[in-house]
C-alpha atoms as a PDB file:
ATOM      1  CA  UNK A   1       0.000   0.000   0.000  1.00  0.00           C
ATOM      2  CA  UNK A   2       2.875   2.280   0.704  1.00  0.00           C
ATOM      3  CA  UNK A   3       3.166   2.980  -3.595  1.00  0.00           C
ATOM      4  CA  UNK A   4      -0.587   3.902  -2.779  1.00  0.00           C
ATOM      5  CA  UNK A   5       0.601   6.499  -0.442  1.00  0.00           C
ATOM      6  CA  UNK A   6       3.008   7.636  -2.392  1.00  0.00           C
ATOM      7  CA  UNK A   7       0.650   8.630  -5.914  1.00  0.00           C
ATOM      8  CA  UNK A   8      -1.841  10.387  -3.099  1.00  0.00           C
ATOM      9  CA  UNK A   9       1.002  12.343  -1.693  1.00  0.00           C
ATOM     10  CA  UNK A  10       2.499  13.569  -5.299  1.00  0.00           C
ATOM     11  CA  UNK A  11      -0.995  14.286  -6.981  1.00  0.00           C
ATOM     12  CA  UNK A  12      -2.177  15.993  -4.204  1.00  0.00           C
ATOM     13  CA  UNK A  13       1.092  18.222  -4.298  1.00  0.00           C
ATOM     14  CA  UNK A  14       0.160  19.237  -7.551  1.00  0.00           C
ATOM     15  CA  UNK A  15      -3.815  19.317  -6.950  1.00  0.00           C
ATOM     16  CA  UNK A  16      -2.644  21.572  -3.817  1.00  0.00           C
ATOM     17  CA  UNK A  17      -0.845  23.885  -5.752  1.00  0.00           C
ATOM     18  CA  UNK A  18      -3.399  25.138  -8.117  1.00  0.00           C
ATOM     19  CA  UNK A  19      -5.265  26.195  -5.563  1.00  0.00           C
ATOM     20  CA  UNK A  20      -2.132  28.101  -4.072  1.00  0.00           C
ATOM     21  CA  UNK A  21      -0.910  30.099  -6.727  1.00  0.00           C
ATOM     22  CA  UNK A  22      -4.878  30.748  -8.236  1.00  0.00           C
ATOM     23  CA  UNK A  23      -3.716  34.800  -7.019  1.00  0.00           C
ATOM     24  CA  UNK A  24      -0.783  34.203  -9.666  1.00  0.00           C
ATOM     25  CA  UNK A  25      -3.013  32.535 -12.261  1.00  0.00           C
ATOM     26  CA  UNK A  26      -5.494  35.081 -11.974  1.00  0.00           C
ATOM     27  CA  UNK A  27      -3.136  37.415 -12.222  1.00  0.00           C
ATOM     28  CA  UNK A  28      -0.885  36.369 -15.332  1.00  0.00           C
ATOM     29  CA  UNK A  29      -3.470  35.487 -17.780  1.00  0.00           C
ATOM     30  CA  UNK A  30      -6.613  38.143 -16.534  1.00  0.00           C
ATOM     31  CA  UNK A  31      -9.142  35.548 -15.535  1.00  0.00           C
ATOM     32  CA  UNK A  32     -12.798  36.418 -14.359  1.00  0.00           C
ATOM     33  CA  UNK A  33     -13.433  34.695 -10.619  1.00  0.00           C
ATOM     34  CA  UNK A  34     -15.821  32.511 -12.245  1.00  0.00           C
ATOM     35  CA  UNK A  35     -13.015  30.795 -14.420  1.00  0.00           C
ATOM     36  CA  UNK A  36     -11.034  30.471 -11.039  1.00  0.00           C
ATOM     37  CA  UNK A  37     -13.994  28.604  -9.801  1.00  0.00           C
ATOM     38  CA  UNK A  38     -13.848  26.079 -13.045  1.00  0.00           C
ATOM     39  CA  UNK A  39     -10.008  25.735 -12.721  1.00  0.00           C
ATOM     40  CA  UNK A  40     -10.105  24.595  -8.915  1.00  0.00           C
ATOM     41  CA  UNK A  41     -13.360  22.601  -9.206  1.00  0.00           C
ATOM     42  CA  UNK A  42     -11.482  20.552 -12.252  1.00  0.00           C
ATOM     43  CA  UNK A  43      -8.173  19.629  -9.803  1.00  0.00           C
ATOM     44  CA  UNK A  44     -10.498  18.345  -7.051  1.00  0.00           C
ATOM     45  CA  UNK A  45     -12.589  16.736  -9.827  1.00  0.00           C
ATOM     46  CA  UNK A  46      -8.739  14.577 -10.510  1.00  0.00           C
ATOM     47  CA  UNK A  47      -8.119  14.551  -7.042  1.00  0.00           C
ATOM     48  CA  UNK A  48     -11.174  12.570  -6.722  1.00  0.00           C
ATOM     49  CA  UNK A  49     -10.497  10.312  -9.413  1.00  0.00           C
ATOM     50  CA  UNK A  50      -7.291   9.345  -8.000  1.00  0.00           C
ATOM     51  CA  UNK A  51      -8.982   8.275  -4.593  1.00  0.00           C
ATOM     52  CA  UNK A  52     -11.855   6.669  -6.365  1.00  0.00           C
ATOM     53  CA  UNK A  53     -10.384   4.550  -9.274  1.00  0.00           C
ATOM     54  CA  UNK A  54      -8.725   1.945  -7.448  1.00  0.00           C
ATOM     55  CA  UNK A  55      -7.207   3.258  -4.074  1.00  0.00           C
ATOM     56  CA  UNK A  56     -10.206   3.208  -1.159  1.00  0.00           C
ATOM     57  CA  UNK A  57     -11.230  -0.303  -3.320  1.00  0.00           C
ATOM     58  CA  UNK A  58      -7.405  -1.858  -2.785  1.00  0.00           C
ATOM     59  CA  UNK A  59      -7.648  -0.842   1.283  1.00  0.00           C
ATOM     60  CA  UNK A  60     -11.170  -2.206   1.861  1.00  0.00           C
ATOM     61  CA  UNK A  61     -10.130  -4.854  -0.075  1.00  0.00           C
ATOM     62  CA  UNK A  62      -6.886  -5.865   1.829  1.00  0.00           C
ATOM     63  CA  UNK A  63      -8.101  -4.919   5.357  1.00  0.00           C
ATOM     64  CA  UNK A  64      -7.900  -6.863   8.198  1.00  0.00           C
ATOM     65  CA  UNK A  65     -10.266  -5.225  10.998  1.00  0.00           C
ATOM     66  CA  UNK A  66      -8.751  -2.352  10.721  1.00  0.00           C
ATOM     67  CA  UNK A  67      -9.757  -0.308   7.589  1.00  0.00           C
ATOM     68  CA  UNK A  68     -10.338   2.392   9.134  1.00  0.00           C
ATOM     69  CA  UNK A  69      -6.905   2.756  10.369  1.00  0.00           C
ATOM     70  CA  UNK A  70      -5.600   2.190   6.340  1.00  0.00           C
ATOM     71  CA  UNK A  71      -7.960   4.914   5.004  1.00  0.00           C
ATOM     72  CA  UNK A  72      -6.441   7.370   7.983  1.00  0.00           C
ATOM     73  CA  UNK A  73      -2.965   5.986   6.911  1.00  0.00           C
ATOM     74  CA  UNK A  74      -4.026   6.775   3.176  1.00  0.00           C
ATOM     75  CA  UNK A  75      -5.596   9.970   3.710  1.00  0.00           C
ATOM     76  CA  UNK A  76      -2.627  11.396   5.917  1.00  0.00           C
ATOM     77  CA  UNK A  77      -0.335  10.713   2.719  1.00  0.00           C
ATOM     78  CA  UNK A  78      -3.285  12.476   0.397  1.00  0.00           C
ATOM     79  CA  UNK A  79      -2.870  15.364   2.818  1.00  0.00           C
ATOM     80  CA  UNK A  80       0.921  15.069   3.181  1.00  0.00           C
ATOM     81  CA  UNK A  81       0.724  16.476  -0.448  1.00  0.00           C
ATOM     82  CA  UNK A  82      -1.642  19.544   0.928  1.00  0.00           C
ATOM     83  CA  UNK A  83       0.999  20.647   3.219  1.00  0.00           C
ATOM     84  CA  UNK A  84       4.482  20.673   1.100  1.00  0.00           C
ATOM     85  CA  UNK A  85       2.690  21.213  -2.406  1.00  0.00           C
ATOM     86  CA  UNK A  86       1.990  24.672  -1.752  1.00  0.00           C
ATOM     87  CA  UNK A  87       5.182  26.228  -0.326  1.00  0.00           C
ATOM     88  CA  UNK A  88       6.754  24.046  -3.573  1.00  0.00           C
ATOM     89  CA  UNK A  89       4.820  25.481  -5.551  1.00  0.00           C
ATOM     90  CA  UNK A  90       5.639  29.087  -4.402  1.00  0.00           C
ATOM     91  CA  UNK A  91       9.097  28.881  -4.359  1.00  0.00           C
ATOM     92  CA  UNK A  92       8.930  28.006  -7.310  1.00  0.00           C
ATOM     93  CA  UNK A  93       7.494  30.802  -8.991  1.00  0.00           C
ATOM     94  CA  UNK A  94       9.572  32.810  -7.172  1.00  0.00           C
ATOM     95  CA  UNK A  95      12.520  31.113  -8.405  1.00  0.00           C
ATOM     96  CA  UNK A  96      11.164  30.732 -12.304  1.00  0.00           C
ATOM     97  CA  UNK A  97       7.549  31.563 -13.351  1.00  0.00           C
ATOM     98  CA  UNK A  98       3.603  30.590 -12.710  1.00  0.00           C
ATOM     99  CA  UNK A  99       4.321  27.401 -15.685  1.00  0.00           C
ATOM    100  CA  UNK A 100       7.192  26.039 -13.501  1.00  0.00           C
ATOM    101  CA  UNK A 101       5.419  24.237 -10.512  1.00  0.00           C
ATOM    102  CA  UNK A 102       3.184  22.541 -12.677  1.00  0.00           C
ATOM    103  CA  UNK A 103       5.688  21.019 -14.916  1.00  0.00           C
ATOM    104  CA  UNK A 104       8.034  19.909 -11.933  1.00  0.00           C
ATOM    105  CA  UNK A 105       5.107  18.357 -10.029  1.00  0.00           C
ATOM    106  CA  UNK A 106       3.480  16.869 -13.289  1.00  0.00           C
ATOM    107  CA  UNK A 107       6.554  15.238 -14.252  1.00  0.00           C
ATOM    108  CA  UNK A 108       6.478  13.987 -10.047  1.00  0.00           C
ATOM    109  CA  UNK A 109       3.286  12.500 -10.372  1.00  0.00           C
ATOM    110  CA  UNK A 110       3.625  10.632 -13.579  1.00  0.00           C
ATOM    111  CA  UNK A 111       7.030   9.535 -11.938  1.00  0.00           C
ATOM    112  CA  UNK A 112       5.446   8.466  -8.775  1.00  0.00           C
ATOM    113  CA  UNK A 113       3.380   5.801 -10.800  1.00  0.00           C
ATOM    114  CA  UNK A 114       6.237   4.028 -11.163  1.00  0.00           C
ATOM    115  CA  UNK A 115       5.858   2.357  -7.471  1.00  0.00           C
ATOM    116  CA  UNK A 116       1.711   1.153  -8.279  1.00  0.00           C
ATOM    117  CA  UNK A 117       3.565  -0.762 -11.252  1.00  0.00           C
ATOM    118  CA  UNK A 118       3.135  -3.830 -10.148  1.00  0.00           C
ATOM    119  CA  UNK A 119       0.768  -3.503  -7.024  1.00  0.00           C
ATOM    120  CA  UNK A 120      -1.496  -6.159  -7.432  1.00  0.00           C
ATOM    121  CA  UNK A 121      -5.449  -5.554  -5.674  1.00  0.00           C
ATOM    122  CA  UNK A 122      -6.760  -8.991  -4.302  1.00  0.00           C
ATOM    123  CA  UNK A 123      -9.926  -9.885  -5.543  1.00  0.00           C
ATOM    124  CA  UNK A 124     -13.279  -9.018  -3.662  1.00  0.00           C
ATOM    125  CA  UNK A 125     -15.087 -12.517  -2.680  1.00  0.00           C
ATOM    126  CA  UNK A 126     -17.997 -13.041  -3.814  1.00  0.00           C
ATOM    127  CA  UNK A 127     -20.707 -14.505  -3.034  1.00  0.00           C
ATOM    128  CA  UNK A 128     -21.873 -17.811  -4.565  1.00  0.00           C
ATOM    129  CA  UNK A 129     -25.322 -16.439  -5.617  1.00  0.00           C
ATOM    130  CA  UNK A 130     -26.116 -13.785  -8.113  1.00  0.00           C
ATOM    131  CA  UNK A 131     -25.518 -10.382  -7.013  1.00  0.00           C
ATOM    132  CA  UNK A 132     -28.335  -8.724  -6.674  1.00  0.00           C
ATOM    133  CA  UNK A 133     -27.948  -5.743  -9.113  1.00  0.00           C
ATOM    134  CA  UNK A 134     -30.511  -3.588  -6.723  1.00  0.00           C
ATOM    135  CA  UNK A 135     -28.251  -3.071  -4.569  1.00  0.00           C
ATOM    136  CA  UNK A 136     -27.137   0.381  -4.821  1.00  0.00           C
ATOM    137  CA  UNK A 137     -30.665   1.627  -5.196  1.00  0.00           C
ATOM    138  CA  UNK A 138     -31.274   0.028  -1.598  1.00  0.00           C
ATOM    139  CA  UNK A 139     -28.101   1.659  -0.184  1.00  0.00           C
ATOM    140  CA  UNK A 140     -28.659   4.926  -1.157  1.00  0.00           C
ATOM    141  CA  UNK A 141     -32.307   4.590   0.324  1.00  0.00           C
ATOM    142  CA  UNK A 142     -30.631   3.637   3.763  1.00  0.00           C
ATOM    143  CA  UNK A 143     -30.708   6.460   6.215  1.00  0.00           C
ATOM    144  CA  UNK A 144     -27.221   5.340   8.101  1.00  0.00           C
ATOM    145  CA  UNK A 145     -25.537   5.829   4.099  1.00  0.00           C
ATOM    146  CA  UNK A 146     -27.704   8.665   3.836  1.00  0.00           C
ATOM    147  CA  UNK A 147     -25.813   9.765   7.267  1.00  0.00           C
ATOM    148  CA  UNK A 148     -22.813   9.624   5.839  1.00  0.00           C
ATOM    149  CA  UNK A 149     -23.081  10.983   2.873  1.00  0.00           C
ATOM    150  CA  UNK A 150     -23.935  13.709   4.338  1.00  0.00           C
ATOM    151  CA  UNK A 151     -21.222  14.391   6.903  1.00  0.00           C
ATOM    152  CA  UNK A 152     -18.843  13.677   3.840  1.00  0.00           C
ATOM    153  CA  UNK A 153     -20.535  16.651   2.193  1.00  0.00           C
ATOM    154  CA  UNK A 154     -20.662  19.010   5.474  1.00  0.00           C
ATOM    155  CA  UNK A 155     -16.637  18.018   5.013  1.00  0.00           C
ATOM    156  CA  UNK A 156     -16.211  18.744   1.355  1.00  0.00           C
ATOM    157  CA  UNK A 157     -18.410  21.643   1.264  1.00  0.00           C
ATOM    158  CA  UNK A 158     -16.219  23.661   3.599  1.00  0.00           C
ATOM    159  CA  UNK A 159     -13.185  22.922   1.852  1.00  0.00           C
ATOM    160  CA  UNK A 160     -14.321  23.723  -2.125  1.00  0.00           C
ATOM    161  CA  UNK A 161     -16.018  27.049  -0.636  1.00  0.00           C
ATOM    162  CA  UNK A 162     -12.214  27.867   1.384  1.00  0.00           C
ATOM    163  CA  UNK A 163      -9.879  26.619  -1.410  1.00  0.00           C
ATOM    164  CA  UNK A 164     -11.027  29.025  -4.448  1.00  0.00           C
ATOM    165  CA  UNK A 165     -11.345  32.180  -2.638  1.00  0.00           C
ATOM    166  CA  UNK A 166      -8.717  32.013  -0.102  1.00  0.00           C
ATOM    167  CA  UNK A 167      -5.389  32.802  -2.445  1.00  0.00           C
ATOM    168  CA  UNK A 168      -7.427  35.359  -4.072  1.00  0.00           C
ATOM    169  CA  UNK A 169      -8.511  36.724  -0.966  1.00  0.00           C
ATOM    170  CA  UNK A 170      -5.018  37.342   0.300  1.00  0.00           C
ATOM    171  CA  UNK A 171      -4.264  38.841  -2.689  1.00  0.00           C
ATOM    172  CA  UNK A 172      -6.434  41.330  -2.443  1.00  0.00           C
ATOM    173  CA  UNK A 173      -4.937  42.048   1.289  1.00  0.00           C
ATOM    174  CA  UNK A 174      -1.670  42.572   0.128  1.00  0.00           C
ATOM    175  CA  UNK A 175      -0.085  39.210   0.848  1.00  0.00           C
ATOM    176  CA  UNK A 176       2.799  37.567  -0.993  1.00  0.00           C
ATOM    177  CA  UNK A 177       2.688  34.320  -2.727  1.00  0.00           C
ATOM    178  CA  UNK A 178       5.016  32.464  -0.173  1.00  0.00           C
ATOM    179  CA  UNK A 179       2.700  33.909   2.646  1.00  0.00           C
ATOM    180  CA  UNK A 180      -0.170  32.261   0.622  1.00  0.00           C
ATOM    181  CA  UNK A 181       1.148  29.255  -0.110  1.00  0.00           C
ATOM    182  CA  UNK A 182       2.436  29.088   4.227  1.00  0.00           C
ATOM    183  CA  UNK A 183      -1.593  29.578   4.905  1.00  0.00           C
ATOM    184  CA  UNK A 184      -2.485  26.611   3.225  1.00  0.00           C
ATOM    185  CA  UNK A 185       0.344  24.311   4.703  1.00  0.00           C
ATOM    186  CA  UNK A 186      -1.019  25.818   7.718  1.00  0.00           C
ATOM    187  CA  UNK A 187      -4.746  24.575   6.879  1.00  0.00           C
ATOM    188  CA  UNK A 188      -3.875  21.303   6.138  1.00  0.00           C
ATOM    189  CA  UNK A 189      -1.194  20.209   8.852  1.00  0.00           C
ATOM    190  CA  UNK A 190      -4.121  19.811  11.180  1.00  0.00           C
ATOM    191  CA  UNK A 191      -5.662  17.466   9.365  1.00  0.00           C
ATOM    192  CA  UNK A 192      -2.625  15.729   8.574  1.00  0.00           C
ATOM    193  CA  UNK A 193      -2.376  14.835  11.799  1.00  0.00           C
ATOM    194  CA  UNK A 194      -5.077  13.518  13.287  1.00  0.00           C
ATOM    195  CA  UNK A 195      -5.728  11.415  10.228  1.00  0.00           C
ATOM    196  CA  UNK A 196      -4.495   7.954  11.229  1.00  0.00           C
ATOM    197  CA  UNK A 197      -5.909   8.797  14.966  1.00  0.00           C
ATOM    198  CA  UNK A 198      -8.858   9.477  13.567  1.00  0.00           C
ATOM    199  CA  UNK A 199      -9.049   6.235  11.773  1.00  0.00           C
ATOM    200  CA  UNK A 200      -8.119   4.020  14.714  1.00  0.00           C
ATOM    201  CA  UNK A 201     -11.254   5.839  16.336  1.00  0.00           C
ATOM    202  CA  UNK A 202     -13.372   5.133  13.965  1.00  0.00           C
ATOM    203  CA  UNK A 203     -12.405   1.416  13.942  1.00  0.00           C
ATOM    204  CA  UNK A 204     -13.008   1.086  18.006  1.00  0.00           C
ATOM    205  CA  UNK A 205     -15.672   3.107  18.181  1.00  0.00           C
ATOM    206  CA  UNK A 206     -17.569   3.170  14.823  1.00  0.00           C
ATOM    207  CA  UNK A 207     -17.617   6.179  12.089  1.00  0.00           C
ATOM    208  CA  UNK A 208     -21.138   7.774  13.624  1.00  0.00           C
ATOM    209  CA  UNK A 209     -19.186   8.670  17.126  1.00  0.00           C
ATOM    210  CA  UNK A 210     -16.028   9.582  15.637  1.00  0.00           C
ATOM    211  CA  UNK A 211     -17.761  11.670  12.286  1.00  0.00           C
ATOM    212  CA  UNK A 212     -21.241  13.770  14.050  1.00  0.00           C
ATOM    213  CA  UNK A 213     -18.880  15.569  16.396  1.00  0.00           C
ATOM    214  CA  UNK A 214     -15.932  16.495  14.041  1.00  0.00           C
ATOM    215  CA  UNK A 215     -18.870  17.337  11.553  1.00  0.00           C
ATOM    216  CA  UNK A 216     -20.161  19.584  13.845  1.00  0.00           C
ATOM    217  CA  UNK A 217     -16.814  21.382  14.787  1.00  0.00           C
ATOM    218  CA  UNK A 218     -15.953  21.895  10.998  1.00  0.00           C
ATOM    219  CA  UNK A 219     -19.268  23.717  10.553  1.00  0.00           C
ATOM    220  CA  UNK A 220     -19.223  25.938  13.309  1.00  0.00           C
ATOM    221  CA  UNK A 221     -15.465  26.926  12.159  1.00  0.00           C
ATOM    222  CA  UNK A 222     -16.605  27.704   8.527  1.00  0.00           C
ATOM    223  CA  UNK A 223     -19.209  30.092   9.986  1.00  0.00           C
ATOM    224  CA  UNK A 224     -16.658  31.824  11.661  1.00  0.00           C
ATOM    225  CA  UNK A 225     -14.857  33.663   9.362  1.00  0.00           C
ATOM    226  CA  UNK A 226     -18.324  35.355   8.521  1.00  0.00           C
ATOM    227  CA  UNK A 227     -18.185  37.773  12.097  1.00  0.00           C
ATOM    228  CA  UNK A 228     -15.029  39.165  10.741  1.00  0.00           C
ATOM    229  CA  UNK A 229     -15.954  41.667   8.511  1.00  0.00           C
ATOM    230  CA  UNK A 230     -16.589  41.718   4.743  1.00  0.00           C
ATOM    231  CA  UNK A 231     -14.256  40.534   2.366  1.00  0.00           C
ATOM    232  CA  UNK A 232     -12.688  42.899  -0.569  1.00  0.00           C
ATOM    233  CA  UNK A 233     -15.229  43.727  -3.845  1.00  0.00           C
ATOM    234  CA  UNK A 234     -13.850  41.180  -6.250  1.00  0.00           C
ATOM    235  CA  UNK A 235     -16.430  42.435  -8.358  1.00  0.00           C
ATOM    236  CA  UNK A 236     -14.633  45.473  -9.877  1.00  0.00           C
ATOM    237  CA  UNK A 237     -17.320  48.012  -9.267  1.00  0.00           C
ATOM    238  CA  UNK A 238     -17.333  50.531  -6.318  1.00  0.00           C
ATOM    239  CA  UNK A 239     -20.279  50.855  -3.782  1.00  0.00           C
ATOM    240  CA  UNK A 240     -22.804  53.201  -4.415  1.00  0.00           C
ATOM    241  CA  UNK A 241     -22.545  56.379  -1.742  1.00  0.00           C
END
């Protein structure tokens, strides 16, 4: 699993800096807010794909009783990218230009798939009689998937509303690209490490105790930001007097 670990950890680097230097990209080729939007939803979007294709499916598969430890193991890698992508990223810029962290850490990532060469995923058993093909229809009817579904969203939400506007944000305040790039290692080192904790929680005490309160804590902390004070007019146009 540890080649796993390693694609998650490079792809994310990459993922992670697009959302870093989206100030710079903005900036260098005069792009409306909206097309920031598109550009950041698209790297989650492959982000995803990476997680989804084969990765979660090889750990559930190989677990032994403790799968929920593996995910944390695997998602602390994915986020391992999150914190040294960006500060990569901005240095360099700094040292070259906007193009230049996205063809070192492209050329990492297609590099790093050198060590899922030959990973082999066991087989799923199945069961003697026909699978039903109903299945997911019945899942996604069942209030407990419904459950957490949902707390995955409250999760997801609050990071594609912070990830888009926060480089751009700072930008607007007056903040250089490494003090961007900082903020987001910054945002992610928490999670980074109470990833595998989290896991072994969830495998001793079940994902409904260890999810509803961190669920709960991550709203209350997007929220915040809101008492603040308003954010810079992106918008271009002054308010009326």
């Amino acid at each position: 699993m540890k080649g796993l670990n390693i694609v998650a950890a490079v792809t994310m680097a990459g993922v992670s800096s697009v959302f870093a230097l989206l100030a710079e990209i903005e900036d260098r080729y005069e792009l409306a807010t909206a097309s920031l939007g598109r550009i950041a939803g698209s790297a989650f979007l492959s982000a995803l794909i990476t997680q989804l294709s084969f990765a979660r499916r090889a750990i559930v598969v190989a677990a032994d009783g403790n799968q929920g430890e593996l995910l944390g193991t695997f998602y602390a890698a994915y986020l391992s990218g999150s914190v040294f992508g960006p500060p990569v990223a901005g240095a360099l810029t700094e040292l070259s230009d906007v193009p230049m962290p996205f063809l070192v850490l492209g050329l990492c990532t297609a590099a790093s798939l050198v060590s899922v060469a030959r990973l082999q995923i066991p087989a799923a058993q199945e069961p003697a009689a026909e699978v039903d093909k109903r299945v997911l229809s019945r899942l996604v009817r069942s209030p407990k998937v419904v459950a957490a579904i949902l707390v995955v969203m409250s999760f997801r939400y609050s990071i594609g509303v912070f990830e888009p506007l926060w480089a751009p944000y700072l930008d607007d305040l007056g903040a250089s690209t490494t003090l961007i790039t900082l903020s987001l290692t910054g945002f992610a080192l928490p999670m980074l490490v109470v990833a595998r904790p989290a896991g072994r929680l969830s495998d001793r005490f079940g994902p409904r105790l260890t999810s509803l309160p961190s669920a709960a804590a991550i709203g209350a902390m997007t929220a915040a930001p809101s008492s603040t004070g308003s954010a810079p007019d992106r918008r271009g146009s002054s308010p009326a007097s």
